[in-house]
PDB file of N, CA and C in Angstrom:
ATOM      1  N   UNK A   1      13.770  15.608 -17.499  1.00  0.00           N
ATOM      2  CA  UNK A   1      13.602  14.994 -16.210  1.00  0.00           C
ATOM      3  C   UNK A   1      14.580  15.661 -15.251  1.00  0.00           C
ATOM      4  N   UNK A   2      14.378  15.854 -14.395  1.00  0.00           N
ATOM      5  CA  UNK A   2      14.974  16.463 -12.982  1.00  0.00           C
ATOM      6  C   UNK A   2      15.922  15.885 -12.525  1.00  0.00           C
ATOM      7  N   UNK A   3      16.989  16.180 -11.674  1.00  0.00           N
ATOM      8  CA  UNK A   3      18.421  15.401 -11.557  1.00  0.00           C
ATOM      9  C   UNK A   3      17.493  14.277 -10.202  1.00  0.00           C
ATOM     10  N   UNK A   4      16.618  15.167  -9.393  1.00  0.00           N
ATOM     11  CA  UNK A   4      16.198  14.065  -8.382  1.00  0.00           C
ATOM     12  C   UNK A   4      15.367  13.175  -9.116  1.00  0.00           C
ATOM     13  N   UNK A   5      14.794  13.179 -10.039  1.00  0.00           N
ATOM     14  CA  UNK A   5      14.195  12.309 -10.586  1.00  0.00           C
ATOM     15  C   UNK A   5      15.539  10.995 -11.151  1.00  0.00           C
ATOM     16  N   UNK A   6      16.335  11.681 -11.973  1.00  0.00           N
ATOM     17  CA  UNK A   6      17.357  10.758 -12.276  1.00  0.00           C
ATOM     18  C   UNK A   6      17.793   9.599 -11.633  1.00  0.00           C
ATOM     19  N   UNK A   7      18.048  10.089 -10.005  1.00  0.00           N
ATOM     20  CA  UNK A   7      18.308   9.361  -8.711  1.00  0.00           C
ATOM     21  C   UNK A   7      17.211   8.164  -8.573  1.00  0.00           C
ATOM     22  N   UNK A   8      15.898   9.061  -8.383  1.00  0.00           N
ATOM     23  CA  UNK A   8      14.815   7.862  -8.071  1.00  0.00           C
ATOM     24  C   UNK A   8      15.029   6.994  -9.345  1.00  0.00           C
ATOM     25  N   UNK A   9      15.087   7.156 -10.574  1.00  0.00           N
ATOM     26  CA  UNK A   9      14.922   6.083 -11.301  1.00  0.00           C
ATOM     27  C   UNK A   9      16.269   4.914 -11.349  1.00  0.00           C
ATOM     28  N   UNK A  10      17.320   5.934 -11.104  1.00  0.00           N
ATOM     29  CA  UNK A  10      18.854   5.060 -10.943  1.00  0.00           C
ATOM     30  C   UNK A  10      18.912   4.258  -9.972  1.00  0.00           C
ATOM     31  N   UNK A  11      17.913   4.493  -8.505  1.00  0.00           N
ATOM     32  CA  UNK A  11      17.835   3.380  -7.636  1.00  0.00           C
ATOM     33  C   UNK A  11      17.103   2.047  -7.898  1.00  0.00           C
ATOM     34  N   UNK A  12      15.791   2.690  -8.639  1.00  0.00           N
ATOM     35  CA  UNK A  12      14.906   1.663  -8.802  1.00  0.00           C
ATOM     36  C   UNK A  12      15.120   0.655 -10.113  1.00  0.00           C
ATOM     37  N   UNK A  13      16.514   0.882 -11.195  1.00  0.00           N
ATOM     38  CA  UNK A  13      17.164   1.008 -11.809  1.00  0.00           C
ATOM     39  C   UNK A  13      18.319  -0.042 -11.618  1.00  0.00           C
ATOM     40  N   UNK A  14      18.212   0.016 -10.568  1.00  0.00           N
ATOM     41  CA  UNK A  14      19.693  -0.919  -9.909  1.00  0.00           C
ATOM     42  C   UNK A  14      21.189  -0.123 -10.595  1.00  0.00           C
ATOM     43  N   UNK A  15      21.131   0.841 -11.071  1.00  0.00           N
ATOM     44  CA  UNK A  15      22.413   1.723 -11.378  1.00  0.00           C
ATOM     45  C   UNK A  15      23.336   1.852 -10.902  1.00  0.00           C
ATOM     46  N   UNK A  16      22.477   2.283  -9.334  1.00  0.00           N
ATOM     47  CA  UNK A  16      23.302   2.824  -7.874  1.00  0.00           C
ATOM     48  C   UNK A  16      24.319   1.917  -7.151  1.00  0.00           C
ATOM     49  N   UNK A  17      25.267   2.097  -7.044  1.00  0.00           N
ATOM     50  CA  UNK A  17      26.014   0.848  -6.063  1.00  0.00           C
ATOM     51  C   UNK A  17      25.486   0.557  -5.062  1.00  0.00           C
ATOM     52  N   UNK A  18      24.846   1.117  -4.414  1.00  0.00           N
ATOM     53  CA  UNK A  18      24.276   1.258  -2.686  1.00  0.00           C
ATOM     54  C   UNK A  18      22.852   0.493  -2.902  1.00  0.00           C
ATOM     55  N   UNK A  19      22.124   0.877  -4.048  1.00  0.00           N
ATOM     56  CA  UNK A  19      21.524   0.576  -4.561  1.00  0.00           C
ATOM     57  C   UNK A  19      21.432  -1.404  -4.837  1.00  0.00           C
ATOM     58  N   UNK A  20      22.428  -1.486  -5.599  1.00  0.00           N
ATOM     59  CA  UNK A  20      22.426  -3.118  -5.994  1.00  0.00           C
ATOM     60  C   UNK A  20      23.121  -3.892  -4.901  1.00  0.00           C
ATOM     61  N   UNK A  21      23.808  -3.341  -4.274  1.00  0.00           N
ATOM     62  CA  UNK A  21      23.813  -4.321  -2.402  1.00  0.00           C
ATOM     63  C   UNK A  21      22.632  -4.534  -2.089  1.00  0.00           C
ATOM     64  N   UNK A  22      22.127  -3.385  -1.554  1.00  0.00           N
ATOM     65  CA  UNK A  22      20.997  -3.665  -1.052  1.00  0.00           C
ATOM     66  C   UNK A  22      20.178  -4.698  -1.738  1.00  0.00           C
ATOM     67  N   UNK A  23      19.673  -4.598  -2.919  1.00  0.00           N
ATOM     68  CA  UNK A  23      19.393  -5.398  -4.024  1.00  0.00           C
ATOM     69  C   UNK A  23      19.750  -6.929  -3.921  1.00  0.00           C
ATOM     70  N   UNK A  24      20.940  -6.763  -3.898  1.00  0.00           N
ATOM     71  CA  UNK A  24      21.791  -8.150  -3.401  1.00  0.00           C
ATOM     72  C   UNK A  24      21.530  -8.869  -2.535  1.00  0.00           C
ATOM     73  N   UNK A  25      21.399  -8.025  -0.774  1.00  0.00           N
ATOM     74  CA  UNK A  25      21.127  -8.330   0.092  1.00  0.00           C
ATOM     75  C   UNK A  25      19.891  -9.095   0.290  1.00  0.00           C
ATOM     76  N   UNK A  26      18.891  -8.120   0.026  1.00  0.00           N
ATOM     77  CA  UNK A  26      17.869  -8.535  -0.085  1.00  0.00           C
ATOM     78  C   UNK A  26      17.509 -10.000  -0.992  1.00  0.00           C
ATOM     79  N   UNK A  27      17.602 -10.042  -2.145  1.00  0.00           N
ATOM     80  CA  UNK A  27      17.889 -11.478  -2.930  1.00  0.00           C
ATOM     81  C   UNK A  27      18.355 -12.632  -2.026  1.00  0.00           C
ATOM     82  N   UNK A  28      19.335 -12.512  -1.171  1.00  0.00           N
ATOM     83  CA  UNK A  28      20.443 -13.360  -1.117  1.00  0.00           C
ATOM     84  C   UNK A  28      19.077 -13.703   0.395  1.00  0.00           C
ATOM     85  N   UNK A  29      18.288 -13.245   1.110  1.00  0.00           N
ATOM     86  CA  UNK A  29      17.317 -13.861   2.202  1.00  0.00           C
ATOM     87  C   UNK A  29      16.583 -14.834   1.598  1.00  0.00           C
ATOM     88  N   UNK A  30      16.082 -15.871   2.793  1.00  0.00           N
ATOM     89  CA  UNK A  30      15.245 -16.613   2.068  1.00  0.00           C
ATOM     90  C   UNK A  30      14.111 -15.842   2.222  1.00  0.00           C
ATOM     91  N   UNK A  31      13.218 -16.619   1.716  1.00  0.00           N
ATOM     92  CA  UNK A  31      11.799 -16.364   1.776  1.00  0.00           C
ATOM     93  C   UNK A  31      11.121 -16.215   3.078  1.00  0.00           C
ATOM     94  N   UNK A  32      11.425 -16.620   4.065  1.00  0.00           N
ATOM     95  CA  UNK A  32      10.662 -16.846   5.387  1.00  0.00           C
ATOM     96  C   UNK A  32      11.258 -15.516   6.035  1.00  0.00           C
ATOM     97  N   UNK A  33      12.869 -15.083   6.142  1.00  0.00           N
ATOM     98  CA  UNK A  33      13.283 -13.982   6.097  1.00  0.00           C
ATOM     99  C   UNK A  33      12.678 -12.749   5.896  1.00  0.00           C
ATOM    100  N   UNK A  34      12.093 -12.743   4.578  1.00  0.00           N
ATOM    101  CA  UNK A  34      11.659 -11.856   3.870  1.00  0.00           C
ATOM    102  C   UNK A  34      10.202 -11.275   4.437  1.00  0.00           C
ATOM    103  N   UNK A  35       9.474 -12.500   4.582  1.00  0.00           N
ATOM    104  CA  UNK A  35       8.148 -12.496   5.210  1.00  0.00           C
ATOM    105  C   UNK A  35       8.292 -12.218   6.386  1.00  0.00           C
ATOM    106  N   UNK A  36       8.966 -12.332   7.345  1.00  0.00           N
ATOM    107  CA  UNK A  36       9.737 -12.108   8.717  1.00  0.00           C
ATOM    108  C   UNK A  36       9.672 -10.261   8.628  1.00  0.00           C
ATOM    109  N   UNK A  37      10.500 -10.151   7.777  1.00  0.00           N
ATOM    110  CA  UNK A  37      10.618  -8.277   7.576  1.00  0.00           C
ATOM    111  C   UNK A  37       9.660  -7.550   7.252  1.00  0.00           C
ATOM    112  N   UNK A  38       9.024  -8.011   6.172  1.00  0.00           N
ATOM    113  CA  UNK A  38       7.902  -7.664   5.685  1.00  0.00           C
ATOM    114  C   UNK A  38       6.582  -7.014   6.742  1.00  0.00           C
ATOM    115  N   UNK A  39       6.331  -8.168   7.762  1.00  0.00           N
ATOM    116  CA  UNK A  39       5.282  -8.267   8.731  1.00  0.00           C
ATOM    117  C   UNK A  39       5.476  -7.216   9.784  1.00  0.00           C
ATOM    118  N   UNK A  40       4.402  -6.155   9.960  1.00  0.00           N
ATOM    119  CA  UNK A  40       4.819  -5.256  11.410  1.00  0.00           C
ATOM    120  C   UNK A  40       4.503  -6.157  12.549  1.00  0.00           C
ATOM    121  N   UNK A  41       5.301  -6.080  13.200  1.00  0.00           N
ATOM    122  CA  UNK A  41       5.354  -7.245  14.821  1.00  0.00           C
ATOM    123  C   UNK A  41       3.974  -6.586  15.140  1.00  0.00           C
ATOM    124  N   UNK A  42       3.605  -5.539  15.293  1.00  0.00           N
ATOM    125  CA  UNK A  42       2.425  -5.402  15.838  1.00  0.00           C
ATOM    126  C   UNK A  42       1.346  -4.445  15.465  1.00  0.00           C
ATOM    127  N   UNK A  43      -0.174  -4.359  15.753  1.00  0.00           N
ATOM    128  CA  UNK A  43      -1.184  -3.939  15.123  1.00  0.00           C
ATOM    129  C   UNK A  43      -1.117  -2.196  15.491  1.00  0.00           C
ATOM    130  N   UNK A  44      -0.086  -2.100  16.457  1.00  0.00           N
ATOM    131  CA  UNK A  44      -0.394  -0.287  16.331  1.00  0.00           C
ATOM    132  C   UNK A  44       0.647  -0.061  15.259  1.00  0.00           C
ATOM    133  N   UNK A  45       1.389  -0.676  14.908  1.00  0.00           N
ATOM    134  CA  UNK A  45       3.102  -0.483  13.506  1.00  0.00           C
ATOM    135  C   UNK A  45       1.784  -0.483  12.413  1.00  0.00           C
ATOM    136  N   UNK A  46       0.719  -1.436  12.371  1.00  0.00           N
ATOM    137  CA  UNK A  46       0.396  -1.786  11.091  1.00  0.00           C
ATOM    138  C   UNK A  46      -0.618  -0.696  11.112  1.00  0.00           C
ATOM    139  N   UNK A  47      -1.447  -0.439  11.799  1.00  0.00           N
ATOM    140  CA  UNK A  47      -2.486   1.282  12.081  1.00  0.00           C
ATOM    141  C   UNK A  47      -1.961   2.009  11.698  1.00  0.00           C
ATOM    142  N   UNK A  48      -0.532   2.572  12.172  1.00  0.00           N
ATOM    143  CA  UNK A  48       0.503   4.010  11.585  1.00  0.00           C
ATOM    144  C   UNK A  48       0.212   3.592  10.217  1.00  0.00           C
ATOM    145  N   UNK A  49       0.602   2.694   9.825  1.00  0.00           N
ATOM    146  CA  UNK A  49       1.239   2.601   8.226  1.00  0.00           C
ATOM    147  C   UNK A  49       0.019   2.725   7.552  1.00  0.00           C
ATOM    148  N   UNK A  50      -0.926   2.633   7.825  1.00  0.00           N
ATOM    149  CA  UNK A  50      -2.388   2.456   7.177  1.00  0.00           C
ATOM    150  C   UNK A  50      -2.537   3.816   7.045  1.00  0.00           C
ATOM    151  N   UNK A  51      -2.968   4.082   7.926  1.00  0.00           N
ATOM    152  CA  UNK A  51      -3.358   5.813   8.327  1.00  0.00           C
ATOM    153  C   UNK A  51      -2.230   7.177   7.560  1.00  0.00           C
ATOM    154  N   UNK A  52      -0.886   6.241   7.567  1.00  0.00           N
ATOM    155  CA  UNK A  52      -0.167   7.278   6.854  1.00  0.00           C
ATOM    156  C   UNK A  52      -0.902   7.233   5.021  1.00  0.00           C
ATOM    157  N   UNK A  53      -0.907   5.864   4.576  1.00  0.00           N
ATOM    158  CA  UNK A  53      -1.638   5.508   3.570  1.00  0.00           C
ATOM    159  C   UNK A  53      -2.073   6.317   2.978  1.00  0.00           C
ATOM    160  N   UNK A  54      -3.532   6.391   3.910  1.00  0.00           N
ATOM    161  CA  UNK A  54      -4.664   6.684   4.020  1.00  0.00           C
ATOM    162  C   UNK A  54      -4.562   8.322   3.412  1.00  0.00           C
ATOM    163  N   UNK A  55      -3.831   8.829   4.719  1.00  0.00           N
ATOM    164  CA  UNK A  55      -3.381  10.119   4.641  1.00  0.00           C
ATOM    165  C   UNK A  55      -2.705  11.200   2.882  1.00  0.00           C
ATOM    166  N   UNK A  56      -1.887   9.846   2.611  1.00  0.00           N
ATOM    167  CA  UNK A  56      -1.600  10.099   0.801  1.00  0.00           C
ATOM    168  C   UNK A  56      -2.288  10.371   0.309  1.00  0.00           C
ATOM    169  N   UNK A  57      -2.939   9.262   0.414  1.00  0.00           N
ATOM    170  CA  UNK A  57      -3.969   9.025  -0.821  1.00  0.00           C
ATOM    171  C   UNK A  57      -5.146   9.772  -0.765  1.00  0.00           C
ATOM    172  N   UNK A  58      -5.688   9.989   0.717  1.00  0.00           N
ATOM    173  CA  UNK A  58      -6.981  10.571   0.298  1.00  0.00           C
ATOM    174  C   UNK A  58      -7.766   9.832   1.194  1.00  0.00           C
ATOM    175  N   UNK A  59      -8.963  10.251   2.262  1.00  0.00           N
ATOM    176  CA  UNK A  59      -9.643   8.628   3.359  1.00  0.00           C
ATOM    177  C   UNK A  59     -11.355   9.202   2.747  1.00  0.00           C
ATOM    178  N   UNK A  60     -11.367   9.277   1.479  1.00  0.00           N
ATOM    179  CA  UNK A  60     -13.181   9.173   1.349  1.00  0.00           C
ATOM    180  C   UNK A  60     -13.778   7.867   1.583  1.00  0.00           C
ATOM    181  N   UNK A  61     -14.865   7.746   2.752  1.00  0.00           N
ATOM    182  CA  UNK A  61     -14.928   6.662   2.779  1.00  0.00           C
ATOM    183  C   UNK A  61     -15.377   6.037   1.347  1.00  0.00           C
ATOM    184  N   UNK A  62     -14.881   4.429   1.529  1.00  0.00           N
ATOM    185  CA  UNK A  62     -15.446   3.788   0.385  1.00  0.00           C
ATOM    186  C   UNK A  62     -16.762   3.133   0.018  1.00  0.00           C
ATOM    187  N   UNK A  63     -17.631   2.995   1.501  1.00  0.00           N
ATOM    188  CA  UNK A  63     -19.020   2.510   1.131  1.00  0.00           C
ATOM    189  C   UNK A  63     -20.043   3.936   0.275  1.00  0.00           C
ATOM    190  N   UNK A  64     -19.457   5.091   0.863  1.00  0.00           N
ATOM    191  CA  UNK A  64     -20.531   5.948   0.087  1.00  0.00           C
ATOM    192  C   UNK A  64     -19.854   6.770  -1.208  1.00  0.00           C
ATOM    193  N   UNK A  65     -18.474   6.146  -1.703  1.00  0.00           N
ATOM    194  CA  UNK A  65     -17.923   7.329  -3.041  1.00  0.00           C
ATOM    195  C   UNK A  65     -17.239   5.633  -3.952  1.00  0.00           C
ATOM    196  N   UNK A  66     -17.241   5.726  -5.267  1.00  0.00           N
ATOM    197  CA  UNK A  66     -16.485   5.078  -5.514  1.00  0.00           C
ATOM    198  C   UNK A  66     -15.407   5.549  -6.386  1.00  0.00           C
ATOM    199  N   UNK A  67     -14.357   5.153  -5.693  1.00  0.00           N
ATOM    200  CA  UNK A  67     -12.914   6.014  -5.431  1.00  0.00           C
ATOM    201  C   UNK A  67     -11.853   5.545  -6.494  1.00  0.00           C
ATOM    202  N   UNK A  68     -11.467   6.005  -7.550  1.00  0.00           N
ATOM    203  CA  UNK A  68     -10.377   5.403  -8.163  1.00  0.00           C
ATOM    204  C   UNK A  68      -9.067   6.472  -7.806  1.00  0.00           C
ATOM    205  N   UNK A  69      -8.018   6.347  -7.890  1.00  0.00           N
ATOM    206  CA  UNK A  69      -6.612   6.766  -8.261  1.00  0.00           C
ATOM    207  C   UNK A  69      -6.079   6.329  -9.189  1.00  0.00           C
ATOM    208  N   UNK A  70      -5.778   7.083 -10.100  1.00  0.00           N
ATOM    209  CA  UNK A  70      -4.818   7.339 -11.047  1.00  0.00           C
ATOM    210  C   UNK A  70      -3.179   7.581 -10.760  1.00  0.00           C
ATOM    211  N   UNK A  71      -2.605   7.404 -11.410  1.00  0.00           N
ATOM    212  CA  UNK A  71      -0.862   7.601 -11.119  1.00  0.00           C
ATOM    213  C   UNK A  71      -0.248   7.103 -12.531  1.00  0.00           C
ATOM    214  N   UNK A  72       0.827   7.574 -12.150  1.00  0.00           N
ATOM    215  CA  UNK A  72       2.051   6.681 -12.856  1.00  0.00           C
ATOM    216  C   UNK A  72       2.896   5.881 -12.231  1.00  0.00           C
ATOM    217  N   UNK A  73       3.942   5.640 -13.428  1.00  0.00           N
ATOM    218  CA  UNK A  73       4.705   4.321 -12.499  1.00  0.00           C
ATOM    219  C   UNK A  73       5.132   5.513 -11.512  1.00  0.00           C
ATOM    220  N   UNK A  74       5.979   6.311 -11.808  1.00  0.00           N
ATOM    221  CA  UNK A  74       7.428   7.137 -10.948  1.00  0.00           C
ATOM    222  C   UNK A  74       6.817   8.250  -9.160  1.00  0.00           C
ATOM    223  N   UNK A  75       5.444   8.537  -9.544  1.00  0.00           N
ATOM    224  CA  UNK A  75       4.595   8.795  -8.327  1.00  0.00           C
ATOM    225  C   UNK A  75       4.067   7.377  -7.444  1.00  0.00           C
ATOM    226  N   UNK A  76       4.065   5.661  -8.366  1.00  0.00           N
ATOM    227  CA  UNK A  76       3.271   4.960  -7.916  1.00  0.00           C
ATOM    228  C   UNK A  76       4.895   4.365  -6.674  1.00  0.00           C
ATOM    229  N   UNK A  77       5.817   4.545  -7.061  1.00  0.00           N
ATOM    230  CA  UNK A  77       7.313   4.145  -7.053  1.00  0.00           C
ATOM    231  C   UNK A  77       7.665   5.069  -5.717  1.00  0.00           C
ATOM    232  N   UNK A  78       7.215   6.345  -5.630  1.00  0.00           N
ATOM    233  CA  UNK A  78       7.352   7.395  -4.439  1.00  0.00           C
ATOM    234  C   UNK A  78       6.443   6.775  -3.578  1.00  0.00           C
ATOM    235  N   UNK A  79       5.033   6.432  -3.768  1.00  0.00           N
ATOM    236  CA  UNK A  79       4.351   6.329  -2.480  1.00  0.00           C
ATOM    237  C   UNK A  79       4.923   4.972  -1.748  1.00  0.00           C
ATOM    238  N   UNK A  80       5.450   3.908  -2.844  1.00  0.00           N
ATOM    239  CA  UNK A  80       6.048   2.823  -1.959  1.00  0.00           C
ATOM    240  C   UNK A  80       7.004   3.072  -1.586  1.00  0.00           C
ATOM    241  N   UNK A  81       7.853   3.824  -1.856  1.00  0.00           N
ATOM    242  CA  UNK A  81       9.059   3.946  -0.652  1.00  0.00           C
ATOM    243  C   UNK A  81       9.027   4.959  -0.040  1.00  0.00           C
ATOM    244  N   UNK A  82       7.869   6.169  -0.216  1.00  0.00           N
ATOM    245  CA  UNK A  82       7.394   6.344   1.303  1.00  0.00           C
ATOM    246  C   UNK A  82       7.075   5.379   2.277  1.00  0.00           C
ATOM    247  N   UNK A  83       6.300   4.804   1.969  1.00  0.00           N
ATOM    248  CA  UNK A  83       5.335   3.636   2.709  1.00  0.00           C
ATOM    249  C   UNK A  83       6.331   2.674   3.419  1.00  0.00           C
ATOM    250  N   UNK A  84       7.506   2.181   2.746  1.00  0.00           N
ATOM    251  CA  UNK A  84       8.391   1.573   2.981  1.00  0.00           C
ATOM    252  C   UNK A  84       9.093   2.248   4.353  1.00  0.00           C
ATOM    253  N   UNK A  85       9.825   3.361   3.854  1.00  0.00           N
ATOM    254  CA  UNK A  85      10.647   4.182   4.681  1.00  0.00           C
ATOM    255  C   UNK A  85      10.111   4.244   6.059  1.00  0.00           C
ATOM    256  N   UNK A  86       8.482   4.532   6.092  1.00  0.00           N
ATOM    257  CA  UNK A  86       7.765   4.483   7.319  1.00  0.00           C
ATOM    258  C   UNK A  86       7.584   3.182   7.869  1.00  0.00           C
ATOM    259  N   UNK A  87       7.567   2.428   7.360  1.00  0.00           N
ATOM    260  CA  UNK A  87       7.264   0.999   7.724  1.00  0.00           C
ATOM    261  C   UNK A  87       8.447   0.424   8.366  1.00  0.00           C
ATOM    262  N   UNK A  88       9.894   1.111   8.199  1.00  0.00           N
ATOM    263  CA  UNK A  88      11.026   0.731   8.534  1.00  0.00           C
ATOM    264  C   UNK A  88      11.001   1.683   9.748  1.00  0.00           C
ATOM    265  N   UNK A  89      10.801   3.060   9.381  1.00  0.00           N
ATOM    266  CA  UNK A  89      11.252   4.217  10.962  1.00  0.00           C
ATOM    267  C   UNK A  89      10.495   3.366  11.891  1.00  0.00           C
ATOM    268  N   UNK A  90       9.129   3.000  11.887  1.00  0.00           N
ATOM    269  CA  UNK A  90       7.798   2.740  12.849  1.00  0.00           C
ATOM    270  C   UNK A  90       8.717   1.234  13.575  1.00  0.00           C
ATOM    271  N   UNK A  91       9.193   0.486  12.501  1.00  0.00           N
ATOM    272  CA  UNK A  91       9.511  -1.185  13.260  1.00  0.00           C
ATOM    273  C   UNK A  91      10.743  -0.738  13.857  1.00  0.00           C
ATOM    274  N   UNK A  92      11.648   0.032  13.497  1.00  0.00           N
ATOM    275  CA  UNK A  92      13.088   0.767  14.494  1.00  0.00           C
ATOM    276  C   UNK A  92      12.636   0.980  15.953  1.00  0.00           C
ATOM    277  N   UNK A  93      11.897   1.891  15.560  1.00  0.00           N
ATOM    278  CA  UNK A  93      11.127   2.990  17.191  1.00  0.00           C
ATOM    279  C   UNK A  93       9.809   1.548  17.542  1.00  0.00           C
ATOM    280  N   UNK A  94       9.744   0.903  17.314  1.00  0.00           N
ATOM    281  CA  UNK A  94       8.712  -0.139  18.408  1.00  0.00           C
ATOM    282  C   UNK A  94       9.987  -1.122  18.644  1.00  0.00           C
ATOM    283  N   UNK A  95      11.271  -1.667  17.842  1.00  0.00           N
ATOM    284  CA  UNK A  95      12.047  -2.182  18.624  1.00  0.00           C
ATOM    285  C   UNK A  95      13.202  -1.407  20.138  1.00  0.00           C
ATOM    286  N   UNK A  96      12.690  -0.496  19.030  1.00  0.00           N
ATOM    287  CA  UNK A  96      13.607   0.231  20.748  1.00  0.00           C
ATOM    288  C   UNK A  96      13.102   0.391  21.923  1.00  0.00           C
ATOM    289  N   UNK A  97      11.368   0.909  21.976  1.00  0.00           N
ATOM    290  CA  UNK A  97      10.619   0.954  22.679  1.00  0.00           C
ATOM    291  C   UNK A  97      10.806  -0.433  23.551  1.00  0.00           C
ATOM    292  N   UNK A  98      10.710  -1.399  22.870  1.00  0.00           N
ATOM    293  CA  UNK A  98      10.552  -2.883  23.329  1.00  0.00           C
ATOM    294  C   UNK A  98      11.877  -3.120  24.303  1.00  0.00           C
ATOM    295  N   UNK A  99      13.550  -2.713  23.579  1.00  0.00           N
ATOM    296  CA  UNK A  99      13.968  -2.805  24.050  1.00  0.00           C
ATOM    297  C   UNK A  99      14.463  -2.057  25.324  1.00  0.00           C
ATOM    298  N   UNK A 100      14.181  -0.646  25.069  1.00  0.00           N
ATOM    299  CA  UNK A 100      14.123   0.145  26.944  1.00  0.00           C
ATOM    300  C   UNK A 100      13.440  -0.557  28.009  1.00  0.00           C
ATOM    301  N   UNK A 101      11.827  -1.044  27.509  1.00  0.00           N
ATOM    302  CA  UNK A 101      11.402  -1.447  28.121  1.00  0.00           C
ATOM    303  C   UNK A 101      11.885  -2.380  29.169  1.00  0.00           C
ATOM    304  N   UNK A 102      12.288  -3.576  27.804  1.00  0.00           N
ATOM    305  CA  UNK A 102      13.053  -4.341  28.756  1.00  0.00           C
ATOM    306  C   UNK A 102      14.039  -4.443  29.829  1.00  0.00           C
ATOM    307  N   UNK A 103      15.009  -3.035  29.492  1.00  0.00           N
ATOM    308  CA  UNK A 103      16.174  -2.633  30.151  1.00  0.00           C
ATOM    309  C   UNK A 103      15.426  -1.830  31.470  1.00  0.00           C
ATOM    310  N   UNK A 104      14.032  -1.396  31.428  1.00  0.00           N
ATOM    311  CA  UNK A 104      13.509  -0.751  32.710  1.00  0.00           C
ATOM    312  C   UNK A 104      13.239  -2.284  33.038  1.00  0.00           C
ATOM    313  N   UNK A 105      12.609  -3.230  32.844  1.00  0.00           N
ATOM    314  CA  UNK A 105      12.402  -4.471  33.959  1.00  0.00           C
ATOM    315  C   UNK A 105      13.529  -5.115  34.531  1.00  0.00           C
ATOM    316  N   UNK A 106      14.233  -4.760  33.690  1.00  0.00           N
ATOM    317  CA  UNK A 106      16.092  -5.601  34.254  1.00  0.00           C
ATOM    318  C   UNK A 106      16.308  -4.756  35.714  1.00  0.00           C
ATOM    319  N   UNK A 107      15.917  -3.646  35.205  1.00  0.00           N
ATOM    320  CA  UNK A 107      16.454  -2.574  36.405  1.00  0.00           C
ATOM    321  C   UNK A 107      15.710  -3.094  37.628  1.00  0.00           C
ATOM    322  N   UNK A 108      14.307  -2.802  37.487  1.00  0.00           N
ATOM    323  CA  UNK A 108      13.180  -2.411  37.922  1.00  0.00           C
ATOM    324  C   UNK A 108      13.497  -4.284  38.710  1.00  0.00           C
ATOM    325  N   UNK A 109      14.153  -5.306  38.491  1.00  0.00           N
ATOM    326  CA  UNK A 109      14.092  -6.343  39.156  1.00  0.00           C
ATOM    327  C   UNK A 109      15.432  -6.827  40.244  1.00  0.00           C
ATOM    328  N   UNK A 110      16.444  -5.964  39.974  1.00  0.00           N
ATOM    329  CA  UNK A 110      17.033  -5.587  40.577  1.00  0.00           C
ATOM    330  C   UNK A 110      17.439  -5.353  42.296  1.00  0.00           C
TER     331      UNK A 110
END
């Protein structure tokens, strides 16, 4: 196995110190929290994330092919924290967006 492989499994692993905070962190939310984070505030966050998906995996449509994927765990483990990672950059950059915005109407009322 590959030293980057080592890593991915030592995170998912809880090995990592950085790793089991986070771990921690996460645990230590409630549930409504969680679902709170989970959710993209809005339907163009949740389109990106689809489409990046989409983009992985492959977009044959599904009414005319029927489509399986195959994987393992350690590729099935990469596409979610791709998926993740994007799901986090996309809700960053629509809160900032949100918040310039706002800082142009503060101005803009001025």
């Amino acid at each position: 196995m590959s030293n980057s492989s080592n890593r991915v499994s030592d995170f998912f692993n809880g090995e990592s110190k950085t790793a089991n905070s986070l771990w921690q962190y996460v645990s230590s939310l409630s549930p409504e929290a969680v679902t709170q984070l989970s959710k993209p505030a809005s339907p163009e966050v949740l389109g990106v994330i689809e489409r990046n998906i989409i983009g992985l995996l492959g977009s044959l449509p599904s009414e005319q092919f029927n489509v399986n994927i195959n994987t393992n765990r350690e590729n099935l483990g990469k596409l979610l924290a791709s998926a993740m990672i994007s799901g986090y950059f996309l809700r960053n950059a629509e809160q900032r967006m949100n918040f310039e915005t706002a800082l142009q109407d503060i101005d803009a009322s001025e």
